[in-house]
PDB file of N, CA and C in Angstrom:
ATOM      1  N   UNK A   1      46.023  84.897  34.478  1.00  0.00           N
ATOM      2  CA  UNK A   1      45.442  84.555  33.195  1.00  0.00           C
ATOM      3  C   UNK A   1      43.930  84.460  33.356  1.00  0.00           C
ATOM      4  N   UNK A   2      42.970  85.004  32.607  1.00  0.00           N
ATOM      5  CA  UNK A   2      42.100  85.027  32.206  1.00  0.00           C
ATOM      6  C   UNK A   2      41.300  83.884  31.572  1.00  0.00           C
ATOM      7  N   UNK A   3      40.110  83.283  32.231  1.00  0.00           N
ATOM      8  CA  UNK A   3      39.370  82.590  31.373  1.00  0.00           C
ATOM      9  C   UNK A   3      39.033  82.318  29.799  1.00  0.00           C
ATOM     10  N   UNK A   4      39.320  83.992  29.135  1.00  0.00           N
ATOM     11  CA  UNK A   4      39.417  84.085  27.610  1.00  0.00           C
ATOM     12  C   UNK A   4      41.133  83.619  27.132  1.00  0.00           C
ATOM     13  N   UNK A   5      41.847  84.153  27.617  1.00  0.00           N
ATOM     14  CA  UNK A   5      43.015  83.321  27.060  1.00  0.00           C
ATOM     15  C   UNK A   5      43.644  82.161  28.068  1.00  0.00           C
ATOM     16  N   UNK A   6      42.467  81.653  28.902  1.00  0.00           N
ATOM     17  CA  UNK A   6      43.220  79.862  29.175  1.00  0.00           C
ATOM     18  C   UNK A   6      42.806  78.670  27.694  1.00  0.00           C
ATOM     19  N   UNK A   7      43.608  78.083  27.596  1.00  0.00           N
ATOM     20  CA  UNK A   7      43.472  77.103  27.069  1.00  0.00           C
ATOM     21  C   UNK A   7      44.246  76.122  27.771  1.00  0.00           C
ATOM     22  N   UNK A   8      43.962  74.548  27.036  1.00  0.00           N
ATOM     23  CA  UNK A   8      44.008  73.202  27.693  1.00  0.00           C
ATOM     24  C   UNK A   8      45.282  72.845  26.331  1.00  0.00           C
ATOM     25  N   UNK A   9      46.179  72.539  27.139  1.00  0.00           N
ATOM     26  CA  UNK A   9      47.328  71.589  26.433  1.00  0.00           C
ATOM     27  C   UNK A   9      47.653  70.025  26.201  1.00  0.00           C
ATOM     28  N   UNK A  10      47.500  69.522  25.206  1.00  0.00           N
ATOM     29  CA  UNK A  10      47.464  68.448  24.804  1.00  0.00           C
ATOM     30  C   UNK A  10      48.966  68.029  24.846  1.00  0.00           C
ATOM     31  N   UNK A  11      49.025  66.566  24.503  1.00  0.00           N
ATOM     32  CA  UNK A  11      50.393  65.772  24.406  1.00  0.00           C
ATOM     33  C   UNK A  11      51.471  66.642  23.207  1.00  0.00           C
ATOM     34  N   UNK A  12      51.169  67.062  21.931  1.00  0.00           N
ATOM     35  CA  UNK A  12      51.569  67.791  21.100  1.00  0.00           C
ATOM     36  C   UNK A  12      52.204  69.534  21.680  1.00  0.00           C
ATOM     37  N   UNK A  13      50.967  69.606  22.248  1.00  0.00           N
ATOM     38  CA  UNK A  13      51.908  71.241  22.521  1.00  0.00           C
ATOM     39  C   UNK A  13      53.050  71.402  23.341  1.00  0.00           C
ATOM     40  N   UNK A  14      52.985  69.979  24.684  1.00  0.00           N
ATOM     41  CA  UNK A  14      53.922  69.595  25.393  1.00  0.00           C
ATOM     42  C   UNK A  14      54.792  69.649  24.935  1.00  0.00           C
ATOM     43  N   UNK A  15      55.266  68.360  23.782  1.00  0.00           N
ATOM     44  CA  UNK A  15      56.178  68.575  23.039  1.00  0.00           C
ATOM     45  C   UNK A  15      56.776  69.440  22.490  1.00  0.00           C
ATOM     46  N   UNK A  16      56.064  70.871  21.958  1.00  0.00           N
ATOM     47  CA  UNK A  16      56.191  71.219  21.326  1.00  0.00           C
ATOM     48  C   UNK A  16      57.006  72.596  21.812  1.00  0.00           C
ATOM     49  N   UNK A  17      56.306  72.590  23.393  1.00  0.00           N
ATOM     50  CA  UNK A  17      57.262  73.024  24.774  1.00  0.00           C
ATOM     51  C   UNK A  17      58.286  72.780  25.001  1.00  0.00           C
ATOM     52  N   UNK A  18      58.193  71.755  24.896  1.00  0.00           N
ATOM     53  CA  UNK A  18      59.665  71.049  25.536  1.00  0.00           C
ATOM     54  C   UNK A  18      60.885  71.285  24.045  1.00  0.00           C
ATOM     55  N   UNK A  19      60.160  71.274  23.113  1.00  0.00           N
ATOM     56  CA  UNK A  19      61.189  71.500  22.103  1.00  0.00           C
ATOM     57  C   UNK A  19      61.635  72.707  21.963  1.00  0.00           C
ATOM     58  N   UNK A  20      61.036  73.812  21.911  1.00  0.00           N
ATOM     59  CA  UNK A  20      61.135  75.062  21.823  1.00  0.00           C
ATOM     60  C   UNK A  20      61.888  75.546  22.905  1.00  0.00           C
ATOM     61  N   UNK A  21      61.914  75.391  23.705  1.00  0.00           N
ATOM     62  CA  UNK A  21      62.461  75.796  25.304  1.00  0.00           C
ATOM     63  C   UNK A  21      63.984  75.273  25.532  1.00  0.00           C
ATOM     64  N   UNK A  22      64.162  73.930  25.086  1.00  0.00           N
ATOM     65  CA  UNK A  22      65.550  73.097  25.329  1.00  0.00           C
ATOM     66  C   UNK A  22      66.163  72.659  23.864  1.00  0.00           C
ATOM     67  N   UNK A  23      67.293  72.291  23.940  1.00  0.00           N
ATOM     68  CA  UNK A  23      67.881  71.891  22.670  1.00  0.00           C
ATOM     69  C   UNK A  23      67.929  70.790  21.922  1.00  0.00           C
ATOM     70  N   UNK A  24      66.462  70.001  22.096  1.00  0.00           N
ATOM     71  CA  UNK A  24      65.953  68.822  21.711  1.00  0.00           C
ATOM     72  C   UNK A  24      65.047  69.044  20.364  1.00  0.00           C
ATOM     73  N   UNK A  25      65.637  67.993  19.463  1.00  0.00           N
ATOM     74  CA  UNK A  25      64.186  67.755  18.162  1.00  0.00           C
ATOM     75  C   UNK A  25      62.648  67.535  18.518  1.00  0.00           C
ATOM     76  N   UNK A  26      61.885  68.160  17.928  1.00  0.00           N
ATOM     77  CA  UNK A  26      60.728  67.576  18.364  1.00  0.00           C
ATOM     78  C   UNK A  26      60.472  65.661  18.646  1.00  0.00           C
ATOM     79  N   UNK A  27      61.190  65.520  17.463  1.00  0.00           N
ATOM     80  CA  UNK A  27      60.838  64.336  17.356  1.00  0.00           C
ATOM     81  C   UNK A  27      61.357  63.476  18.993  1.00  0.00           C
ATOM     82  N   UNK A  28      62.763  63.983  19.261  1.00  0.00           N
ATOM     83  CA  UNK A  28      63.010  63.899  20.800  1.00  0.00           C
ATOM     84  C   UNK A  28      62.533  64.409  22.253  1.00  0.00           C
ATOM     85  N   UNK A  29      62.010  65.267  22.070  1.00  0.00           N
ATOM     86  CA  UNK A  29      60.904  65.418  23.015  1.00  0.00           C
ATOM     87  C   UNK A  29      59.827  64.939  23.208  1.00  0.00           C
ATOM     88  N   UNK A  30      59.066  64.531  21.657  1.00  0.00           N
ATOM     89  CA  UNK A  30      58.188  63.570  21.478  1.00  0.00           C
ATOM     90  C   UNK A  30      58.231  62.086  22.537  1.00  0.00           C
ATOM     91  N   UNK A  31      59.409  61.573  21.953  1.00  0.00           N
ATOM     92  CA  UNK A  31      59.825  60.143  22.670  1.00  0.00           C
ATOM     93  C   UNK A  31      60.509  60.555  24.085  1.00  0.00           C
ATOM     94  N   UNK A  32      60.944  61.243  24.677  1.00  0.00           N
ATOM     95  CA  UNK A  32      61.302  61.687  26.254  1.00  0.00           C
ATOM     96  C   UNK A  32      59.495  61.766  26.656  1.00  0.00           C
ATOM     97  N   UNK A  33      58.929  62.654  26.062  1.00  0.00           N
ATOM     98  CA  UNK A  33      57.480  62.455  27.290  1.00  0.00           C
ATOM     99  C   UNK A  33      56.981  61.117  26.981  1.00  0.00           C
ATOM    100  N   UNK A  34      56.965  60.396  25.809  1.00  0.00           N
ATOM    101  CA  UNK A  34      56.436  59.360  25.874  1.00  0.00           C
ATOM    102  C   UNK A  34      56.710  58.247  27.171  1.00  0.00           C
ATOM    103  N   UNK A  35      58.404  58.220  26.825  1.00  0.00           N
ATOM    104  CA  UNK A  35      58.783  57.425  28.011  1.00  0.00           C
ATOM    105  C   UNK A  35      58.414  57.625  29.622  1.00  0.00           C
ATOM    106  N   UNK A  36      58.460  59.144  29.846  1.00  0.00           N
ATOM    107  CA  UNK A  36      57.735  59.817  31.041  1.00  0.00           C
ATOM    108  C   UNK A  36      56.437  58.662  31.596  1.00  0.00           C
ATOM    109  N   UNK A  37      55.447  59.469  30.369  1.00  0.00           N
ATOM    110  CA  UNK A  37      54.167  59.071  30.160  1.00  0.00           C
ATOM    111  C   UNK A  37      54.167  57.478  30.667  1.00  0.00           C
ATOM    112  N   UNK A  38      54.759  56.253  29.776  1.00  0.00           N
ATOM    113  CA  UNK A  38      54.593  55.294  29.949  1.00  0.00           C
ATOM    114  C   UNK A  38      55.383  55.080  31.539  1.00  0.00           C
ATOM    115  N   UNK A  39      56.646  55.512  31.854  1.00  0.00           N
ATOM    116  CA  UNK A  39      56.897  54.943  33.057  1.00  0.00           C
ATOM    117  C   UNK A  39      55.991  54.937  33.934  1.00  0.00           C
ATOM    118  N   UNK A  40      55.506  56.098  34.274  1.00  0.00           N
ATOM    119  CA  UNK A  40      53.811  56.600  35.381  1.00  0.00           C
ATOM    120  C   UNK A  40      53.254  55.929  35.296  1.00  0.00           C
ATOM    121  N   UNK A  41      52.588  55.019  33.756  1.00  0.00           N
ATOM    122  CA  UNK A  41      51.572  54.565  33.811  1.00  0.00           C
ATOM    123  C   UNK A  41      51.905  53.271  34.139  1.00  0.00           C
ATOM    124  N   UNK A  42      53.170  52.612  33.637  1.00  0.00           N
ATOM    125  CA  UNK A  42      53.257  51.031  34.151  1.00  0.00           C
ATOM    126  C   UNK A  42      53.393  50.819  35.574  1.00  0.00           C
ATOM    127  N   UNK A  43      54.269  51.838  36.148  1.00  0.00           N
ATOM    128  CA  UNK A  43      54.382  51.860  37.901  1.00  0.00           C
ATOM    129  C   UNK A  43      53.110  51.724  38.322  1.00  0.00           C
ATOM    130  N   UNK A  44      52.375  52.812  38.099  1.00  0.00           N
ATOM    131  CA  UNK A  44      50.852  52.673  38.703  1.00  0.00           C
ATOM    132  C   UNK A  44      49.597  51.449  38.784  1.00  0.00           C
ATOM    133  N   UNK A  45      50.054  51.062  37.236  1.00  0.00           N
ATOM    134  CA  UNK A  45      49.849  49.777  37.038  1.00  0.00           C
ATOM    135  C   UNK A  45      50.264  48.850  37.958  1.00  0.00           C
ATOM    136  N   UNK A  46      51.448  48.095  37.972  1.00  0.00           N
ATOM    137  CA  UNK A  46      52.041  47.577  38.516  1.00  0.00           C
ATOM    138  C   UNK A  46      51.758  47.766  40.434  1.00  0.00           C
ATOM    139  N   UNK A  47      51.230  49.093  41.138  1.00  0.00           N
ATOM    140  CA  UNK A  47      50.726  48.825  42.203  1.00  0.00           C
ATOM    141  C   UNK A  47      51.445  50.228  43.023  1.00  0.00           C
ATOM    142  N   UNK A  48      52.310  50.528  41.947  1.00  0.00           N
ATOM    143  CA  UNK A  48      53.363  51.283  42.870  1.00  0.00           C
ATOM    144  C   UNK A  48      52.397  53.174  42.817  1.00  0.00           C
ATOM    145  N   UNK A  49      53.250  53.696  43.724  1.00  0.00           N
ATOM    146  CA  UNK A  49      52.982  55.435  43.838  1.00  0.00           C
ATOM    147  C   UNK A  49      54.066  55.752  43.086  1.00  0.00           C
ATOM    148  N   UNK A  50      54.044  56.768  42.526  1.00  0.00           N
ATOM    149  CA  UNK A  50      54.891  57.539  41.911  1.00  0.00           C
ATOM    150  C   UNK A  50      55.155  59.230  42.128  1.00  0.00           C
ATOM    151  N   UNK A  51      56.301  59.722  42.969  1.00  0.00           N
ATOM    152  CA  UNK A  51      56.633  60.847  43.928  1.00  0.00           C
ATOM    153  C   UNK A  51      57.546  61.470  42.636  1.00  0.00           C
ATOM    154  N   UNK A  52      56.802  62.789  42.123  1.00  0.00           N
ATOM    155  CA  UNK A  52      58.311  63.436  41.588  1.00  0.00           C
ATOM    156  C   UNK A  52      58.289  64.542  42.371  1.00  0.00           C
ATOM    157  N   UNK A  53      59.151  64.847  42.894  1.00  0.00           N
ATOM    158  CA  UNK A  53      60.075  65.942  44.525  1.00  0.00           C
ATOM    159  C   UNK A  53      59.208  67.174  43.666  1.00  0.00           C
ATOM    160  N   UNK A  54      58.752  67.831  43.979  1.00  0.00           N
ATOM    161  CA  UNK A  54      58.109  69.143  43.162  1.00  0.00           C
ATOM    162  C   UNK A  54      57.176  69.615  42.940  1.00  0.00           C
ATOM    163  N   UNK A  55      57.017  68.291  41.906  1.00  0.00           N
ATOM    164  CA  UNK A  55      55.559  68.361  41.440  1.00  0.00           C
ATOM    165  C   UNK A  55      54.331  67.563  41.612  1.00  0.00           C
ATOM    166  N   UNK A  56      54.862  66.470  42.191  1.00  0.00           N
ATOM    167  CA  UNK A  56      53.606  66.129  42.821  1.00  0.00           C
ATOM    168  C   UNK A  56      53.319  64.317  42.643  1.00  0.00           C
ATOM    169  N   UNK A  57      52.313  63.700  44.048  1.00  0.00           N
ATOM    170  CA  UNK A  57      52.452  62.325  43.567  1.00  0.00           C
ATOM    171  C   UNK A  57      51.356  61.477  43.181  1.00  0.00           C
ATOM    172  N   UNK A  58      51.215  60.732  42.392  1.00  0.00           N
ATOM    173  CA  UNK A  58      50.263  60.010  41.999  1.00  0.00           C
ATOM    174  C   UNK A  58      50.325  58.622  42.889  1.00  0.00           C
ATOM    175  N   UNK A  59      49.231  58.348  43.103  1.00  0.00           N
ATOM    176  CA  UNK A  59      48.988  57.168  43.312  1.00  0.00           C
ATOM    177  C   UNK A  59      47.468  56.184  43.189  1.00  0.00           C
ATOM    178  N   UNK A  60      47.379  54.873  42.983  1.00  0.00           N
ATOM    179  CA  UNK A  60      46.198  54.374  43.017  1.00  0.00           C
ATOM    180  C   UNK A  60      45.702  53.928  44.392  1.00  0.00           C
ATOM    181  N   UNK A  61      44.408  53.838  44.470  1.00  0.00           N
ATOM    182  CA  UNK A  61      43.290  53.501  45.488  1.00  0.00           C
ATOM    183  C   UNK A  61      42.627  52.763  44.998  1.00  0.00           C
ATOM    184  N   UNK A  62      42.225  51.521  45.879  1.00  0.00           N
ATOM    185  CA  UNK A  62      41.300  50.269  45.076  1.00  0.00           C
ATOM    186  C   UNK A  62      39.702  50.631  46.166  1.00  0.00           C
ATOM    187  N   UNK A  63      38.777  51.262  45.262  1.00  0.00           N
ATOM    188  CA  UNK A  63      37.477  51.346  45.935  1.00  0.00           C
ATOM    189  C   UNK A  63      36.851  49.517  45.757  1.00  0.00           C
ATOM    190  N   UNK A  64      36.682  49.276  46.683  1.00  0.00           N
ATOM    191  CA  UNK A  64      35.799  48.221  46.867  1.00  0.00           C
ATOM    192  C   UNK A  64      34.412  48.295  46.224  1.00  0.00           C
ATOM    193  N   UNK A  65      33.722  47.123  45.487  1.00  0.00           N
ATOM    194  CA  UNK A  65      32.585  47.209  45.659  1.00  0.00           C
ATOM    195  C   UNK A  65      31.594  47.531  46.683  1.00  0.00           C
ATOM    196  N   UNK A  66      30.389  48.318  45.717  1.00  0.00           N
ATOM    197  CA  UNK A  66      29.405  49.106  46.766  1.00  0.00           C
ATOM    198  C   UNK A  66      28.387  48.892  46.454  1.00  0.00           C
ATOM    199  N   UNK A  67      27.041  49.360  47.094  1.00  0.00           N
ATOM    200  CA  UNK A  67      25.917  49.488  46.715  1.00  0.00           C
ATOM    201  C   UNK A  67      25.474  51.145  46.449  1.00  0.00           C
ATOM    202  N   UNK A  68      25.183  51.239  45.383  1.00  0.00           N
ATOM    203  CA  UNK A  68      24.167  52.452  44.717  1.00  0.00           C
ATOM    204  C   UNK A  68      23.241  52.363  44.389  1.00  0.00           C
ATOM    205  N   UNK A  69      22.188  53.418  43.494  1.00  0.00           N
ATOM    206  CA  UNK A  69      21.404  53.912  43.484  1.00  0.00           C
ATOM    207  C   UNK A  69      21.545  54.390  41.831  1.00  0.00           C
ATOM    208  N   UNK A  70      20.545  53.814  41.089  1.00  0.00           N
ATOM    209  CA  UNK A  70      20.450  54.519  39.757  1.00  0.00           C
ATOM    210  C   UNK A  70      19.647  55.848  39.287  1.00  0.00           C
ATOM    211  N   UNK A  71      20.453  56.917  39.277  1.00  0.00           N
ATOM    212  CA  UNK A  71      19.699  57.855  39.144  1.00  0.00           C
ATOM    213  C   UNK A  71      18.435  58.504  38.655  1.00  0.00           C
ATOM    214  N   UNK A  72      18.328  57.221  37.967  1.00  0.00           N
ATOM    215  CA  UNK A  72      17.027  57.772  36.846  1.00  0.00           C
ATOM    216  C   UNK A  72      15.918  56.969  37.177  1.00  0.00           C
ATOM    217  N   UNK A  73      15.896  55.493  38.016  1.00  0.00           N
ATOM    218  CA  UNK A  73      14.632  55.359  38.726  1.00  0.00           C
ATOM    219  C   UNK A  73      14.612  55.121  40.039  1.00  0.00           C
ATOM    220  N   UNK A  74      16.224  54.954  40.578  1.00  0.00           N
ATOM    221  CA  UNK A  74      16.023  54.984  42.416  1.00  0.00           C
ATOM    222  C   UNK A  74      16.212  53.370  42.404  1.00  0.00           C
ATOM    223  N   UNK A  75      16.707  52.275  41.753  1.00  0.00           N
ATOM    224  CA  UNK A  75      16.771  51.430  42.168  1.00  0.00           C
ATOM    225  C   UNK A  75      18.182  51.162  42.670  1.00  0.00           C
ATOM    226  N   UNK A  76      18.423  50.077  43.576  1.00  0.00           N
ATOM    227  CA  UNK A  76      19.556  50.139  43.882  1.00  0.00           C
ATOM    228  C   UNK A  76      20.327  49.164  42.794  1.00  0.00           C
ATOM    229  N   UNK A  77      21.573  49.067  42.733  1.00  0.00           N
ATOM    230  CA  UNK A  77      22.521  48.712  41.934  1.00  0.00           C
ATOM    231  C   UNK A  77      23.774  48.707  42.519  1.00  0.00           C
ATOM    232  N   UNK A  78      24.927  47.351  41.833  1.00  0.00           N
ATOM    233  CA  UNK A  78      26.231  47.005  42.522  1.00  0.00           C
ATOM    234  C   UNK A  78      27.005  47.725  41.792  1.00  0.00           C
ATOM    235  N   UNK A  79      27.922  48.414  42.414  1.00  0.00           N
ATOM    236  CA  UNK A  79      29.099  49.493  41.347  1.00  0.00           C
ATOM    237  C   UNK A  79      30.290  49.142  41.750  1.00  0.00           C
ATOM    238  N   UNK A  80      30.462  48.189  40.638  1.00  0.00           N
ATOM    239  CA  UNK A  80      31.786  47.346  40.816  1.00  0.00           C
ATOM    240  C   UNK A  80      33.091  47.824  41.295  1.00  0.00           C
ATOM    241  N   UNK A  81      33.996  47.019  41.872  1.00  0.00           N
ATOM    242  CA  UNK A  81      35.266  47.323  42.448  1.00  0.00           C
ATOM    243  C   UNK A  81      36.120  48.028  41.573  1.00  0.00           C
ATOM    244  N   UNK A  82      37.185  49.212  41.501  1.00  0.00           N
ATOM    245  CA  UNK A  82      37.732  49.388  40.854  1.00  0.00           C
ATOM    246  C   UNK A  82      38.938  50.296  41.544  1.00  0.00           C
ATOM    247  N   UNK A  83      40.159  50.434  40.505  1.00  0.00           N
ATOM    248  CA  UNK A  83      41.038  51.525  40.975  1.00  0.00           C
ATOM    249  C   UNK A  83      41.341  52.301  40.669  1.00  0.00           C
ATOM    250  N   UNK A  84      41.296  53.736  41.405  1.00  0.00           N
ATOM    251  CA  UNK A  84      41.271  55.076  40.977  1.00  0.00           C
ATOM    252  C   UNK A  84      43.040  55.535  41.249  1.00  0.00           C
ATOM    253  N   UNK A  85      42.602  56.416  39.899  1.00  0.00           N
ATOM    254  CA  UNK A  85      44.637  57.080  40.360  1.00  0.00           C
ATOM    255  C   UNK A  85      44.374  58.361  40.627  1.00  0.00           C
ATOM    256  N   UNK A  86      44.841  58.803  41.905  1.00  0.00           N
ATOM    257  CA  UNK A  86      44.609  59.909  42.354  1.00  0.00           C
ATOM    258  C   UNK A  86      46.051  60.847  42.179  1.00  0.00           C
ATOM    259  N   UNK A  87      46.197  61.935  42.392  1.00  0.00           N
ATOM    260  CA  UNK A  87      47.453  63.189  42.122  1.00  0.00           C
ATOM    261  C   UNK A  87      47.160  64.330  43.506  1.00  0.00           C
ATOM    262  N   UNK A  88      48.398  64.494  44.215  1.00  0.00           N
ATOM    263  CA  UNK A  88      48.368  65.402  45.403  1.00  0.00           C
ATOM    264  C   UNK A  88      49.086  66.141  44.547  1.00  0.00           C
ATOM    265  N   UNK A  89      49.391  67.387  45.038  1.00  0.00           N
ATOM    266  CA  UNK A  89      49.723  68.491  44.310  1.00  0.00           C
ATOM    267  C   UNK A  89      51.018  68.796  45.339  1.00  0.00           C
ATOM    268  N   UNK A  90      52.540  69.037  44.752  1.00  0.00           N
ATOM    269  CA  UNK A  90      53.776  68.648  45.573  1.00  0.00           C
ATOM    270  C   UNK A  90      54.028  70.369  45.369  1.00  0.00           C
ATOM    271  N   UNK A  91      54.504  70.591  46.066  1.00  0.00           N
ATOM    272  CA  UNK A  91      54.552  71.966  46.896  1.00  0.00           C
ATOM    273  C   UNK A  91      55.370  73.446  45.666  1.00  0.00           C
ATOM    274  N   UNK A  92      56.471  73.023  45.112  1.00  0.00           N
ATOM    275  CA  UNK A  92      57.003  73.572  44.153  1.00  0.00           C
ATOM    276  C   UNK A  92      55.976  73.945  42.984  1.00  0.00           C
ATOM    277  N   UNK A  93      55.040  72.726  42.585  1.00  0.00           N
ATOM    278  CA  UNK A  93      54.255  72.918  41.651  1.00  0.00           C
ATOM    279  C   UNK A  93      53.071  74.424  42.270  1.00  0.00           C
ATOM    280  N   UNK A  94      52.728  74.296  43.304  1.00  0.00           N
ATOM    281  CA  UNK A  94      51.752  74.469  44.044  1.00  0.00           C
ATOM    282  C   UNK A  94      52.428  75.991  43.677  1.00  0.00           C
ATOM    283  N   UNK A  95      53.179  76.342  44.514  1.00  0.00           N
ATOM    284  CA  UNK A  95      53.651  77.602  44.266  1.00  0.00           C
ATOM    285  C   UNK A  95      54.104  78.314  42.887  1.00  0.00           C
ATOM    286  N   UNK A  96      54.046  77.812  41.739  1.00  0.00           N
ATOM    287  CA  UNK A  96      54.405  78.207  40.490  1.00  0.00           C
ATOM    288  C   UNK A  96      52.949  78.488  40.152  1.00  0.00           C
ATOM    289  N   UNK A  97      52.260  77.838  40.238  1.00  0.00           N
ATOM    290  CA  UNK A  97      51.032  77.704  39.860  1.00  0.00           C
ATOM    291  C   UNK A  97      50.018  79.597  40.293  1.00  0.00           C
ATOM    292  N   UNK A  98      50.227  79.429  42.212  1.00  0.00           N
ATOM    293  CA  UNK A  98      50.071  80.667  42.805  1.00  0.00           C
ATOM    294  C   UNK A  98      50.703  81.778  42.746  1.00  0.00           C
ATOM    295  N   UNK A  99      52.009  82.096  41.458  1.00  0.00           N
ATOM    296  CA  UNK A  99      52.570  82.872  41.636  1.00  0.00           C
ATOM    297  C   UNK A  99      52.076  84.010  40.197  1.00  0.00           C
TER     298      UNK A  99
END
């Protein structure tokens, strides 16, 4: 695929995938990714990784507070603690993707 016909898929077209493809209402595909959606996000929340066999696993990382540098006059500055959710790319996906 080509840069002129990639486009970016939103929560809607998902659905709209998942409806078209399987023998589900939109309106049920709607609420299946939702639940998806929310399980990922409360696990992650909650502290946990989340492995789906395939496609790939998410998990969070807690960066510690640091010291930086503000770009626009060079002073230094504290860049508070926070946690990042990171995604490895699980091998099945990997290969659909390259094929």
């Amino acid at each position: 695929m080509n840069q002129a016909t990639k486009k970016v898929l939103g929560k809607t077209d998902l659905v709209e995938l998942i409806a078209s493809t399987s023998a589900v209402s939109k309106v049920d595909a709607h609420d299946a990714l939702s639940l998806v959606l929310d399980g990922i996000t409360k696990a992650l929340a909650d502290g946990n990784d989340v492995n789906i066999t395939g496609f790939g696993k998410f998990k969070v990382a807690h960066r510690p507070e640091r010291q930086g540098r503000n770009p626009a006059n060079g002073e230094p500055l504290t860049i508070k603690a926070s946690n990042q959710v990171s995604f490895s790319v699980g091998a099945g996906l990997k290969q659909s993707v390259n094929n």
